[in-house]
C-alpha atoms as a PDB file:
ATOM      1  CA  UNK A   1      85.171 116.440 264.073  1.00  0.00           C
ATOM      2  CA  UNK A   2      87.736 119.181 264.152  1.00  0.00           C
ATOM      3  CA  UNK A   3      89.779 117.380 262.319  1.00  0.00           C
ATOM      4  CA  UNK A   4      87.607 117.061 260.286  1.00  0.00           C
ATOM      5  CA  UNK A   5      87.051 120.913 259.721  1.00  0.00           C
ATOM      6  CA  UNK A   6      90.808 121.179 259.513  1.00  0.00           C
ATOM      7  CA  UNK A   7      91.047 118.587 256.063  1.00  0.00           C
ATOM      8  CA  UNK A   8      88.213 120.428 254.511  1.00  0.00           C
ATOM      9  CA  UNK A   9      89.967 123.895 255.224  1.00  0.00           C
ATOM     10  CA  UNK A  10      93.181 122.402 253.178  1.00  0.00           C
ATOM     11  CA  UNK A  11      90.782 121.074 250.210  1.00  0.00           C
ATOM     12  CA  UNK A  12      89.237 124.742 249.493  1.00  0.00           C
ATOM     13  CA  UNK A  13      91.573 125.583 246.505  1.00  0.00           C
ATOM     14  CA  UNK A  14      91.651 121.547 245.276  1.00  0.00           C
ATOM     15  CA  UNK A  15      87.900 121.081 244.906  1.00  0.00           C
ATOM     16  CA  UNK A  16      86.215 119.757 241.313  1.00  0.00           C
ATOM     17  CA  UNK A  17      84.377 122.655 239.486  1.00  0.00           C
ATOM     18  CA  UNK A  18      83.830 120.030 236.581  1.00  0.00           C
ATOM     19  CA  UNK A  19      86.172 117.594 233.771  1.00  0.00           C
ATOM     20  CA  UNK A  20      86.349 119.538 230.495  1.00  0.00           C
ATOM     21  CA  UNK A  21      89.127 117.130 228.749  1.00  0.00           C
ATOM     22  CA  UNK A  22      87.567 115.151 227.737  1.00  0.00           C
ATOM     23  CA  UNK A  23      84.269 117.345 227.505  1.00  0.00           C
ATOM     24  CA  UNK A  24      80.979 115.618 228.942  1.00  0.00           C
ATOM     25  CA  UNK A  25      78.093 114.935 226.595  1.00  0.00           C
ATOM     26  CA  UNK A  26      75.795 117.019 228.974  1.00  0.00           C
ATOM     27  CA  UNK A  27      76.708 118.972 232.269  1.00  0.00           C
ATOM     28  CA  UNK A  28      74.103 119.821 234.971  1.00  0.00           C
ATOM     29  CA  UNK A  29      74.419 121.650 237.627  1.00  0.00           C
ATOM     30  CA  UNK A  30      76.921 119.273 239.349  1.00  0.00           C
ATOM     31  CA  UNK A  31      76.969 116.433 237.304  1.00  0.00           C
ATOM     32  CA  UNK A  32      79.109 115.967 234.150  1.00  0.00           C
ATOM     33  CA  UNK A  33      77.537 113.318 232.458  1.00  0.00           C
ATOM     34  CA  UNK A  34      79.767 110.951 229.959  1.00  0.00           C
ATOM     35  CA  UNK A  35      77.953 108.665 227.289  1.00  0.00           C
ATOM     36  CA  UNK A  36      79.307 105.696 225.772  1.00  0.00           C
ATOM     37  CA  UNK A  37      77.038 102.939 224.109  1.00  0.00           C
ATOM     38  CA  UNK A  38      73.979 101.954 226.449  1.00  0.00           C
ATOM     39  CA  UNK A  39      75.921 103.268 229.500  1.00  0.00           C
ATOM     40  CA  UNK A  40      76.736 106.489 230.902  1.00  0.00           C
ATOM     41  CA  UNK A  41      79.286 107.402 233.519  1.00  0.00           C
ATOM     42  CA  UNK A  42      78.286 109.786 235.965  1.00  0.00           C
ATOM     43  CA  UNK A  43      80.291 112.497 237.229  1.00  0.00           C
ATOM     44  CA  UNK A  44      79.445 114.499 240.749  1.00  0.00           C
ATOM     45  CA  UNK A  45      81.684 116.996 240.265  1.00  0.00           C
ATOM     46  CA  UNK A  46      82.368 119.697 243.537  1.00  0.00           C
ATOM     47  CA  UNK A  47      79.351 122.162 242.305  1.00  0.00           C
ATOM     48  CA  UNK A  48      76.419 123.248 244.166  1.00  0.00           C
ATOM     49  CA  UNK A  49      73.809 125.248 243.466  1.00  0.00           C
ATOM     50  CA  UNK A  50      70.808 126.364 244.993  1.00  0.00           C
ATOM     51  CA  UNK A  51      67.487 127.634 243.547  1.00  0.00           C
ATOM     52  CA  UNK A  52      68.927 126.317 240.378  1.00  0.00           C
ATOM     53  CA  UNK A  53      71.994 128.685 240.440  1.00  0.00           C
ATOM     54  CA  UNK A  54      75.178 127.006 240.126  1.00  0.00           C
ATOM     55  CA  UNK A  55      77.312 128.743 243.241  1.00  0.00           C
ATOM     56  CA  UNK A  56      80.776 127.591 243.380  1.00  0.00           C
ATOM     57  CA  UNK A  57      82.461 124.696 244.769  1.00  0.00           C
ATOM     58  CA  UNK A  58      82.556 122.479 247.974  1.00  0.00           C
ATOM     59  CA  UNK A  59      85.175 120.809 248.939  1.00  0.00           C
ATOM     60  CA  UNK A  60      84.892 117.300 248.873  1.00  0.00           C
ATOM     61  CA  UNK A  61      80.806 117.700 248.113  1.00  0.00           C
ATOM     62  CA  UNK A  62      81.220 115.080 245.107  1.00  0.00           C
ATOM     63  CA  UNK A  63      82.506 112.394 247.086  1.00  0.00           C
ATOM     64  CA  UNK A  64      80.397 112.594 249.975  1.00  0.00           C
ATOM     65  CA  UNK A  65      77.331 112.720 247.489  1.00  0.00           C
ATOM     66  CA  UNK A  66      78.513 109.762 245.542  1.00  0.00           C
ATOM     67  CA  UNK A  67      78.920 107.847 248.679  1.00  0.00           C
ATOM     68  CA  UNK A  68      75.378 108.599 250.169  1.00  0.00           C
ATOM     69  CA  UNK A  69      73.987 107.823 246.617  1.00  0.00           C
ATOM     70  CA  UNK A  70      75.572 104.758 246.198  1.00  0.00           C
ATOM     71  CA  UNK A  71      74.280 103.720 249.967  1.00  0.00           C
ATOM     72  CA  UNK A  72      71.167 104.483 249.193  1.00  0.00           C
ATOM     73  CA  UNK A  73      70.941 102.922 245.664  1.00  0.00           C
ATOM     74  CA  UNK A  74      71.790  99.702 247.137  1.00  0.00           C
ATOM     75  CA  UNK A  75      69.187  99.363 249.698  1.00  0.00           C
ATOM     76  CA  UNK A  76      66.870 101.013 247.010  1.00  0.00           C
ATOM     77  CA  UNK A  77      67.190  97.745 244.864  1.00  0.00           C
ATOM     78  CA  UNK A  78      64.203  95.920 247.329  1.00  0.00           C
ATOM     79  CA  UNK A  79      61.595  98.780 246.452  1.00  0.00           C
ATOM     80  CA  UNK A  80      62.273  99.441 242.608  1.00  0.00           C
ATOM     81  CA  UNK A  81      64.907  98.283 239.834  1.00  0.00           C
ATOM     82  CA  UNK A  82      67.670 101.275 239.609  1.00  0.00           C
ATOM     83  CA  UNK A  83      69.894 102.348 237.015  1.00  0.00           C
ATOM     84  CA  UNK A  84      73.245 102.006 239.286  1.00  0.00           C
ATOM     85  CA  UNK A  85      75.632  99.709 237.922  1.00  0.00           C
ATOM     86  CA  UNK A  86      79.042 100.025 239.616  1.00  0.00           C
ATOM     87  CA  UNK A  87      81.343 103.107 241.462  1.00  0.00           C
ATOM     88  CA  UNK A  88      84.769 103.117 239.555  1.00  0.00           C
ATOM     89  CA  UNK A  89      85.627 106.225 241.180  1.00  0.00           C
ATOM     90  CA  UNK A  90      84.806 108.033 244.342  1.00  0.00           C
ATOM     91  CA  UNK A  91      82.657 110.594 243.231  1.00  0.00           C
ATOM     92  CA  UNK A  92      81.404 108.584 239.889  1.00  0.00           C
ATOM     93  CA  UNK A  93      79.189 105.871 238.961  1.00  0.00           C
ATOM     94  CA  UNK A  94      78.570 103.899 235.714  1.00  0.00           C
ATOM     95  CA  UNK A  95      75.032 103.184 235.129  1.00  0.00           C
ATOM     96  CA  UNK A  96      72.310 102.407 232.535  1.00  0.00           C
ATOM     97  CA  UNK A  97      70.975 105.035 230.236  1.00  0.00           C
ATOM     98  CA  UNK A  98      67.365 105.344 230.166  1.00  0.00           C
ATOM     99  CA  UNK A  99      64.654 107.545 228.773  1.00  0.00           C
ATOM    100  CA  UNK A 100      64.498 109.991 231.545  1.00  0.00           C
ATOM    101  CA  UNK A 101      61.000 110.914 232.733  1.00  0.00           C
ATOM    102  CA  UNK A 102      61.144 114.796 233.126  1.00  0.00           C
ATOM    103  CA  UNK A 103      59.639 115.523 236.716  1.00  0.00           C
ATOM    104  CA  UNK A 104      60.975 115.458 239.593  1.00  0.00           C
ATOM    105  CA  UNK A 105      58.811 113.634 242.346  1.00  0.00           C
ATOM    106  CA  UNK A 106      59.394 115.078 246.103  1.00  0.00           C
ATOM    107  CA  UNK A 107      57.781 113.668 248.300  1.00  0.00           C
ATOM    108  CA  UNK A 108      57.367 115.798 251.608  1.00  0.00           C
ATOM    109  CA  UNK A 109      57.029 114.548 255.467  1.00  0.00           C
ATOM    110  CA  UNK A 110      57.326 117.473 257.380  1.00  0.00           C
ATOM    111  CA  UNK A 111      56.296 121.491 256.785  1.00  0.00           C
ATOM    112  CA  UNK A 112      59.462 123.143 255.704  1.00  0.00           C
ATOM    113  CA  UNK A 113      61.567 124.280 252.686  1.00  0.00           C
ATOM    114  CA  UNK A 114      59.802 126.033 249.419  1.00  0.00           C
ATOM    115  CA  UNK A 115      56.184 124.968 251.153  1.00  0.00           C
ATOM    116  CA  UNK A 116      57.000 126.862 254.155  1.00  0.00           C
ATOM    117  CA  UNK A 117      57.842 129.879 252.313  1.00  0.00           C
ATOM    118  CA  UNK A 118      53.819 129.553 250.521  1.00  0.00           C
ATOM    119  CA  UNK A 119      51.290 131.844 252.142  1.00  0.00           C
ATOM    120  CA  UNK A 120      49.614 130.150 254.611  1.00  0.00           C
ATOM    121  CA  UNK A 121      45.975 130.433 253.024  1.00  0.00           C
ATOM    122  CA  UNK A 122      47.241 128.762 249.518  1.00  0.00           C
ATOM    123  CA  UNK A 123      49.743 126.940 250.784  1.00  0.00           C
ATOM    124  CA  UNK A 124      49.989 123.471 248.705  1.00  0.00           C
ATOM    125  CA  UNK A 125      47.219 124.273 246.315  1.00  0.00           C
ATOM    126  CA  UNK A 126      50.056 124.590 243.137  1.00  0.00           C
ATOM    127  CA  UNK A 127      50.320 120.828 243.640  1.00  0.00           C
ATOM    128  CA  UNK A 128      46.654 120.136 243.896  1.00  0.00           C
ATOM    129  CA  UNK A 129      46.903 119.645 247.590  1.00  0.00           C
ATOM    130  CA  UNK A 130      45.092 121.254 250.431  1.00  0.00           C
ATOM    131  CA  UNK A 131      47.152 121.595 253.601  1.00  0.00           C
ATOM    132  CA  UNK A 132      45.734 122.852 257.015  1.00  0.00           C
ATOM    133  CA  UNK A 133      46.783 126.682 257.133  1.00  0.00           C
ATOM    134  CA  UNK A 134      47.071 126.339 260.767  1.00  0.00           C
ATOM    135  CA  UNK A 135      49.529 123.384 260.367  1.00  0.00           C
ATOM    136  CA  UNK A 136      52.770 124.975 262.730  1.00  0.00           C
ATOM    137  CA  UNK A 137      56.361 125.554 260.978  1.00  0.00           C
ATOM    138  CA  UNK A 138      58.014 122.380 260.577  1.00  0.00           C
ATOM    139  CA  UNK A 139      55.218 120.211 261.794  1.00  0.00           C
ATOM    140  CA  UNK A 140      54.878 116.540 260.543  1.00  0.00           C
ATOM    141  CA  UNK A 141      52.024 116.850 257.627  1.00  0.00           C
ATOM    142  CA  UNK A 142      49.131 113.882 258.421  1.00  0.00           C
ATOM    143  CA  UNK A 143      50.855 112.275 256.093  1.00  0.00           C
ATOM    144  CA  UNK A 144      53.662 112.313 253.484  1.00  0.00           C
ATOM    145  CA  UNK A 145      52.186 114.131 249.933  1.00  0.00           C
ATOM    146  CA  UNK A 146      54.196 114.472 247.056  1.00  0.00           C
ATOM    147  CA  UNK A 147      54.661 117.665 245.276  1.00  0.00           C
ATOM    148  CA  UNK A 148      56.150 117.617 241.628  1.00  0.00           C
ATOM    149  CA  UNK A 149      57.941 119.829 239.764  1.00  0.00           C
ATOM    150  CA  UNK A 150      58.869 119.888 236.238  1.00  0.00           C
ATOM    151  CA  UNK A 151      62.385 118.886 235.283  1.00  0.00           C
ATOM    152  CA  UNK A 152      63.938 121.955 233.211  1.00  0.00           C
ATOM    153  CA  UNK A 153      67.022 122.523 231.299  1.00  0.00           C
ATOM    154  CA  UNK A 154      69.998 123.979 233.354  1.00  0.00           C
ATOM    155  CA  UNK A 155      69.201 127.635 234.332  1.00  0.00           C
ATOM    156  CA  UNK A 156      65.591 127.527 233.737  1.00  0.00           C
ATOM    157  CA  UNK A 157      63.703 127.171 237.069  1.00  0.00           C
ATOM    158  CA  UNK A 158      61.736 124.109 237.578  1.00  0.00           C
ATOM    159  CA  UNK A 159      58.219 124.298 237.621  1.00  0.00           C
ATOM    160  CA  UNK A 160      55.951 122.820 240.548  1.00  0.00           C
ATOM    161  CA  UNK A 161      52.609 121.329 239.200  1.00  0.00           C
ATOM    162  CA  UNK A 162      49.952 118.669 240.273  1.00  0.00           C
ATOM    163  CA  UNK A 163      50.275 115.048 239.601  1.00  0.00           C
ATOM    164  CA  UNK A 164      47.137 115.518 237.068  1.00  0.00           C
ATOM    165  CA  UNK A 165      48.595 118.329 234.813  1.00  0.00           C
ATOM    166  CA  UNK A 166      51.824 116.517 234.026  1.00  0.00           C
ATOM    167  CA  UNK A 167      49.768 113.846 232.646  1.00  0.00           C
ATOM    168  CA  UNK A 168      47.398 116.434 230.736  1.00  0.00           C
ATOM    169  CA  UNK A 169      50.661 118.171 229.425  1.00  0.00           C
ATOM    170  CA  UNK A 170      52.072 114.767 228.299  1.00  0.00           C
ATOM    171  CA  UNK A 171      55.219 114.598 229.818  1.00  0.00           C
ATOM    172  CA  UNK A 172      54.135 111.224 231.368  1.00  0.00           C
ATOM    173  CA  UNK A 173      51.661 108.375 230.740  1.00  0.00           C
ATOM    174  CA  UNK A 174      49.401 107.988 234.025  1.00  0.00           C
ATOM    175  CA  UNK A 175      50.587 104.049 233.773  1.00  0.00           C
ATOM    176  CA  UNK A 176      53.938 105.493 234.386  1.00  0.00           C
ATOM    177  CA  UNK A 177      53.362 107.950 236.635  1.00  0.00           C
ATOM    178  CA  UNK A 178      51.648 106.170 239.107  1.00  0.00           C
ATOM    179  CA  UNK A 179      54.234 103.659 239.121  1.00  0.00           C
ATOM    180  CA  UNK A 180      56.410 106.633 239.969  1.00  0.00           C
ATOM    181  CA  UNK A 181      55.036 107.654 242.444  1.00  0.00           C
ATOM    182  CA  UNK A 182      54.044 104.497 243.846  1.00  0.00           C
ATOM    183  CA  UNK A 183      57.593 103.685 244.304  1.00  0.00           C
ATOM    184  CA  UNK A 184      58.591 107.547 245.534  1.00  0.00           C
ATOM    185  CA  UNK A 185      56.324 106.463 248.556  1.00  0.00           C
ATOM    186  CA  UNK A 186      58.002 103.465 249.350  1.00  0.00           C
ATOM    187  CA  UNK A 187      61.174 104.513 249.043  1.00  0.00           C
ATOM    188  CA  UNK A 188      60.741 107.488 251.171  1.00  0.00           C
ATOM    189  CA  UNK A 189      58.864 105.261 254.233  1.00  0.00           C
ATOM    190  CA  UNK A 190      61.804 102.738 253.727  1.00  0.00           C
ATOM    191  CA  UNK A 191      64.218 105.881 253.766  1.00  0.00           C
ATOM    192  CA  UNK A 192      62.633 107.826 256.843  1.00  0.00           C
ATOM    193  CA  UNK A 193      63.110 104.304 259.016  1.00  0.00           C
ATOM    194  CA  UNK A 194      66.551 104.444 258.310  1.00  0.00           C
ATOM    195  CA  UNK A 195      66.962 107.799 259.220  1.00  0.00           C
ATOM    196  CA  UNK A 196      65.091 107.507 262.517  1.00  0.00           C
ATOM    197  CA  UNK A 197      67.212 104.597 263.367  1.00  0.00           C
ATOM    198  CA  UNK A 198      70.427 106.566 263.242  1.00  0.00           C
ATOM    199  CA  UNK A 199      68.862 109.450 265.174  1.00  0.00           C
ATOM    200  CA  UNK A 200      67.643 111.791 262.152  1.00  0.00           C
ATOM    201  CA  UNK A 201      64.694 112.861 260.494  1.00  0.00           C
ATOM    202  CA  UNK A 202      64.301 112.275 256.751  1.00  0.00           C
ATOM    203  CA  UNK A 203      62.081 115.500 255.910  1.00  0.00           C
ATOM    204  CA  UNK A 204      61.710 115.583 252.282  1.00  0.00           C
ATOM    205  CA  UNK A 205      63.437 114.202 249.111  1.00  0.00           C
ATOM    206  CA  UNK A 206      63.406 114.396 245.737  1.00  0.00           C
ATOM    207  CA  UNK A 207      63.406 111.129 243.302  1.00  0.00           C
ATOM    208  CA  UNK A 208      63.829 111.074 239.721  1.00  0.00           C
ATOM    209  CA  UNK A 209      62.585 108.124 237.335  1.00  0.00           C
ATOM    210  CA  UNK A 210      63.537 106.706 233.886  1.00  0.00           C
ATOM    211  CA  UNK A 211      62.164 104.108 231.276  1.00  0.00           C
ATOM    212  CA  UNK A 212      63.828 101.085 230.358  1.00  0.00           C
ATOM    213  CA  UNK A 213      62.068  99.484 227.598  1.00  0.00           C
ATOM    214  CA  UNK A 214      58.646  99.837 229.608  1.00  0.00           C
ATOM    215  CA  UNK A 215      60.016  99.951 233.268  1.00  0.00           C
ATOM    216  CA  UNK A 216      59.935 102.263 235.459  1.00  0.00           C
ATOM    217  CA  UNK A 217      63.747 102.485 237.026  1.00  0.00           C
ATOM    218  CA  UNK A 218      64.659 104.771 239.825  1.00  0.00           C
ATOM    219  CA  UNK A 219      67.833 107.276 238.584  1.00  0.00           C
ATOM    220  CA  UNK A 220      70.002 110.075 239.537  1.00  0.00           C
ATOM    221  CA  UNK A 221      70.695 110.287 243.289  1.00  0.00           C
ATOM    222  CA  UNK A 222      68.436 109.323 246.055  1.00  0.00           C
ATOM    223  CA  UNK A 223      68.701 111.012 249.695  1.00  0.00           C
ATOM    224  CA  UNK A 224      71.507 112.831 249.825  1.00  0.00           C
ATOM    225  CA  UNK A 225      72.125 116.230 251.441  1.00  0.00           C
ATOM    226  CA  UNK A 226      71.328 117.834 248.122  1.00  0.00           C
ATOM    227  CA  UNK A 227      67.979 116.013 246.976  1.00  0.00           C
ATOM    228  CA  UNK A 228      67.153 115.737 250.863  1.00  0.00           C
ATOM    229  CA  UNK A 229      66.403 117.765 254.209  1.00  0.00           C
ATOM    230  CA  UNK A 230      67.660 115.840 256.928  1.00  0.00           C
ATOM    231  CA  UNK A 231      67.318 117.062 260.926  1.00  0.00           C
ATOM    232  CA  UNK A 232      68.672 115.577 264.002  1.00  0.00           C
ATOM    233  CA  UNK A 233      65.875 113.806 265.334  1.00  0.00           C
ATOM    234  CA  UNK A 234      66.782 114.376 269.088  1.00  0.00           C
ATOM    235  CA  UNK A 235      66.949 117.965 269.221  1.00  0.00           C
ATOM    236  CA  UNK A 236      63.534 118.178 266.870  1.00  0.00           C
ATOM    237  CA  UNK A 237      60.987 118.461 269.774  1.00  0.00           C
ATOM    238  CA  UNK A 238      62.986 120.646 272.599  1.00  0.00           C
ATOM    239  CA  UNK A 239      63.814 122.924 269.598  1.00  0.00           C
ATOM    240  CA  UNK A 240      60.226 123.526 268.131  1.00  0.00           C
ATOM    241  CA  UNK A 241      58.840 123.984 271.599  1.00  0.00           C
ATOM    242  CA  UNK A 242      61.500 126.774 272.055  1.00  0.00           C
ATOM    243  CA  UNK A 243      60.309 128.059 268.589  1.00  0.00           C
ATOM    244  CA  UNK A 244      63.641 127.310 266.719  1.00  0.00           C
ATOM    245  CA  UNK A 245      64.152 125.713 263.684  1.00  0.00           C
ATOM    246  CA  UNK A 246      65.285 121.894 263.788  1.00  0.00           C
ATOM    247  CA  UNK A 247      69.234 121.264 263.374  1.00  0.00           C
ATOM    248  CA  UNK A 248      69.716 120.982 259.910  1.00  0.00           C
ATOM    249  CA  UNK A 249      72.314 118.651 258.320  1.00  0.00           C
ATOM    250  CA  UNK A 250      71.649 119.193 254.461  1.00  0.00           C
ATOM    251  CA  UNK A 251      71.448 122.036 251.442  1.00  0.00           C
ATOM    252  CA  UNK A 252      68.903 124.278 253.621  1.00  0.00           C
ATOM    253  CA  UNK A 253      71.604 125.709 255.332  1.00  0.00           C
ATOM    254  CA  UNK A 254      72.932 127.250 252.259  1.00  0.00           C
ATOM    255  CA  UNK A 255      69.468 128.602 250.899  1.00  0.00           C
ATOM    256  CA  UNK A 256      68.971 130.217 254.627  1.00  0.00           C
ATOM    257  CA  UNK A 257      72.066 131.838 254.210  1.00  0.00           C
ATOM    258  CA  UNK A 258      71.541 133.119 250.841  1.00  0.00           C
ATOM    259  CA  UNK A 259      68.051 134.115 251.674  1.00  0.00           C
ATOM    260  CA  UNK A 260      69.975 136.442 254.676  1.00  0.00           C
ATOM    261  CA  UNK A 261      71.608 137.875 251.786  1.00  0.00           C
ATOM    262  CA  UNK A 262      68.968 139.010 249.584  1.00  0.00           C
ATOM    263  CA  UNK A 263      69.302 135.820 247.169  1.00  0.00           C
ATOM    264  CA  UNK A 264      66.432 133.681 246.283  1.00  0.00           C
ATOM    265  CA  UNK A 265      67.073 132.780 242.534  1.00  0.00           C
ATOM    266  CA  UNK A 266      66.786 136.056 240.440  1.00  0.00           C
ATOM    267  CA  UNK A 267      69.734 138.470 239.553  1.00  0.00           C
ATOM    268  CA  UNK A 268      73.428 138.209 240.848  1.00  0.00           C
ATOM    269  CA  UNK A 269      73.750 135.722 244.098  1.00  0.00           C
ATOM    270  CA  UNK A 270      76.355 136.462 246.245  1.00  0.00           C
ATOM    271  CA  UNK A 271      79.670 135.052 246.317  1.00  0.00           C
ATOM    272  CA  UNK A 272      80.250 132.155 248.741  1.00  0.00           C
ATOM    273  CA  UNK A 273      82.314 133.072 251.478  1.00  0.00           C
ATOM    274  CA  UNK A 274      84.755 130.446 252.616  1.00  0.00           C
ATOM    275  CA  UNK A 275      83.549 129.749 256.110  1.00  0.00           C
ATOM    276  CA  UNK A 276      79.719 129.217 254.352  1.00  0.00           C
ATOM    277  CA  UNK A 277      82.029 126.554 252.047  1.00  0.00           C
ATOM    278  CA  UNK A 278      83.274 125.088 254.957  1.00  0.00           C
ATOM    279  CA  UNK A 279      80.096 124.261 257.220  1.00  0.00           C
ATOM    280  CA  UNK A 280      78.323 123.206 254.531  1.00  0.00           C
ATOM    281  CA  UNK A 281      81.078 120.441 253.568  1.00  0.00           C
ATOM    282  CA  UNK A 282      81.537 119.853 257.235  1.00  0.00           C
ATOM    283  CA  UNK A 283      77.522 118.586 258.145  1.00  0.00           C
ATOM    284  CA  UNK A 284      77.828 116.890 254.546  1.00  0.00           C
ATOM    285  CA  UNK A 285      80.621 114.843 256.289  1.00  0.00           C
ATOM    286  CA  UNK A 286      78.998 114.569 259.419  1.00  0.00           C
ATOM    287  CA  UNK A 287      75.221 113.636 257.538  1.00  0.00           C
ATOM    288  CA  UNK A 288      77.637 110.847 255.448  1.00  0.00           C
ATOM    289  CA  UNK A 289      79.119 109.423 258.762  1.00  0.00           C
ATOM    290  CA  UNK A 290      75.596 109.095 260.551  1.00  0.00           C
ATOM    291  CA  UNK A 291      73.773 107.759 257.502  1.00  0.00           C
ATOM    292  CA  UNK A 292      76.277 104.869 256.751  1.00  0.00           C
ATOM    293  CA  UNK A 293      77.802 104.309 260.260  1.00  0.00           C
ATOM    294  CA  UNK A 294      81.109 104.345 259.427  1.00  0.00           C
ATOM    295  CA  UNK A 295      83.574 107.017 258.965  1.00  0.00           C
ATOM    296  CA  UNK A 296      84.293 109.164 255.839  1.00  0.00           C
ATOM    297  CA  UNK A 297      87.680 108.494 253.842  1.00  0.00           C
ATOM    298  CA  UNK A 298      88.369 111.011 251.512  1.00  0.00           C
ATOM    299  CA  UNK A 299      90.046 110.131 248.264  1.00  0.00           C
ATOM    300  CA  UNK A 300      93.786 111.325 247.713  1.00  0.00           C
ATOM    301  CA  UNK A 301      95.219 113.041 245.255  1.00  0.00           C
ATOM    302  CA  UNK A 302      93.923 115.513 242.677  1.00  0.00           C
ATOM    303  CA  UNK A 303      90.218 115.478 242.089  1.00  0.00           C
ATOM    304  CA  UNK A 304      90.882 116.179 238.389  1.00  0.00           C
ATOM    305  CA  UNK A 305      93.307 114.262 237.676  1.00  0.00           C
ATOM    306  CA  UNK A 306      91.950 110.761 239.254  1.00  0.00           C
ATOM    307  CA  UNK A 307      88.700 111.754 237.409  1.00  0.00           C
ATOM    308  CA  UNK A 308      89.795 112.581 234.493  1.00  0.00           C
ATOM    309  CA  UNK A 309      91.738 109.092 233.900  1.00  0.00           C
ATOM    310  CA  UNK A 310      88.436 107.480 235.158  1.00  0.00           C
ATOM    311  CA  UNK A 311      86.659 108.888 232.330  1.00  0.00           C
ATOM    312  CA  UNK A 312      88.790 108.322 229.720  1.00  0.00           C
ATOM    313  CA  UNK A 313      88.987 104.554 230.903  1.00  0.00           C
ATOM    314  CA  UNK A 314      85.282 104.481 230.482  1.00  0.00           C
ATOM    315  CA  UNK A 315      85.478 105.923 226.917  1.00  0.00           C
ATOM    316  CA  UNK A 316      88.289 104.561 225.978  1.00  0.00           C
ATOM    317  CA  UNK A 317      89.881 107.408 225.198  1.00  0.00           C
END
């Protein structure tokens, strides 16, 4: 693994901020999104952001989020029809447009994260939940709940909600939604087992669904260090019994640390150092290498340049 620390050190002034020739049709906060006919080619680019503040870059992040997506997408395919089509490029992948349903759907295992932050007293109650105040940090809930939040334009904070007012406020039929969130369940039982058999915990995740025609497709990414919280599942007990958090291997790391430093989403975050950089990309690689069981290659030569030529393949540019 030093090694691996070492190639990530060299890759902190060749990392993918985003492909601007030609210019996407919409960029997110790490994807660059490219539109051609009934398809669209989807660009992780080296961004990351937290509390829906783009940062700065991580080397390698793109890649090692395309190849957990991709992973996952596949074994997806026996719970719910998905949008992925093919990979032409390391940190891309072609898929199927479709209408995008605007909430995102997290379903939630454990205590942590934004829910550990509520008071204790209220705790849940945005998403028309009632949790046990006395529940301990990082506990396993009774059983997994799903929280939504609204799905907003790029630097507008997402909303979190109840299952019953997005279907008051009409972003989604209830025929849809429970489909939804039907599959969010499965997919998160079916993700968890996978987890636990490669010694980690699969806290909480994010999903994100479409429309085709009439169906309900699963889109975006799916459990990946950015959607996900992930802990090693054999230091988990010793650790909470010692009152410490769990070892994390995912995008918490970077909120703790930009917590420490005043930063929770309003006003001017702080710059990221290049040692935070560096262990974040490192347990990306090491979360990547556990998850798949096999080791990490990353791509060679220039991000942009390999990128770039994949995208103007796809529009034929």
């Amino acid at each position: 693994m030093a090694a691996n620390r070492a190639t990530i050190i060299e890759a902190l002034a060749s990392t993918l901020s985003g492909v601007d020739k030609p210019a996407p049709s919409y960029r997110g906060k790490v994807r660059d999104v490219f539109e051609r006919g009934d398809e669209l080619l989807l660009v992780a680019s080296d961004r990351v952001s937290a509390f829906d503040v783009v940062l700065g870059t991580i080397p390698f992040k793109g890649q090692l989020l395309t190849e957990q997506a991709a992973f996952w997408l596949d074994k997806a395919r026996a719970v719910i029809e998905t949008h992925l089509i093919d990979r032409p490029d390391p940190q891309a992948m072609r898929v199927r447009k479709s209408q995008a349903i605007p909430v995102e759907l997290v379903v939630r295992g454990f205590l942590a994260g934004s829910l550990l932050r509520e008071p204790k007293e209220t705790r849940g109650q945005v998403y028309g939940l009632h949790l046990d105040p006395s529940l301990p940090d990082y506990a396993a809930l009774p059983e997994p709940v799903v929280t939504p939040t609204t799905k907003e334009a790029v630097g507008v904070h997402d909303q979190p909600c109840s299952l019953a007012e997005l279907v008051a406020s009409g972003r989604v039929e209830r025929r849809h939604l429970d489909r939804a969130v039907e599959a969010a369940l499965a997919l998160f039982r079916m993700g968890q087992a996978h987890a636990a058999a490669h010694g980690l915990v699969l806290v909480d995740t994010k999903y994100e669904m479409g429309l085709l025609g009439d169906r309900v497709v699963l889109i975006d990414e799916i459990h990946t260090a950015d959607s996900s919280r992930f802990w090693l599942a054999g230091s988990y007990t010793e650790r909470l019994r010692a009152g410490q958090p769990p070892e994390m291997l995912d995008k918490e790391r970077l909120r703790r640390w930009l917590l420490s430093q005043g930063f929770s989403g309003h006003g001017a975050p702080p710059a990221l150092a290049d040692e935070v950089r560096v262990d974040l990309a490192w347990h990306y690689w090491d979360l990547t290498e556990r998850v798949m069981g096999r080791p990490f290659e990353p791509a060679d030569g220039d991000p942009l340049e390999r990128v770039t030529r994949v995208v103007r393949g796809f529009l034929g540019a």
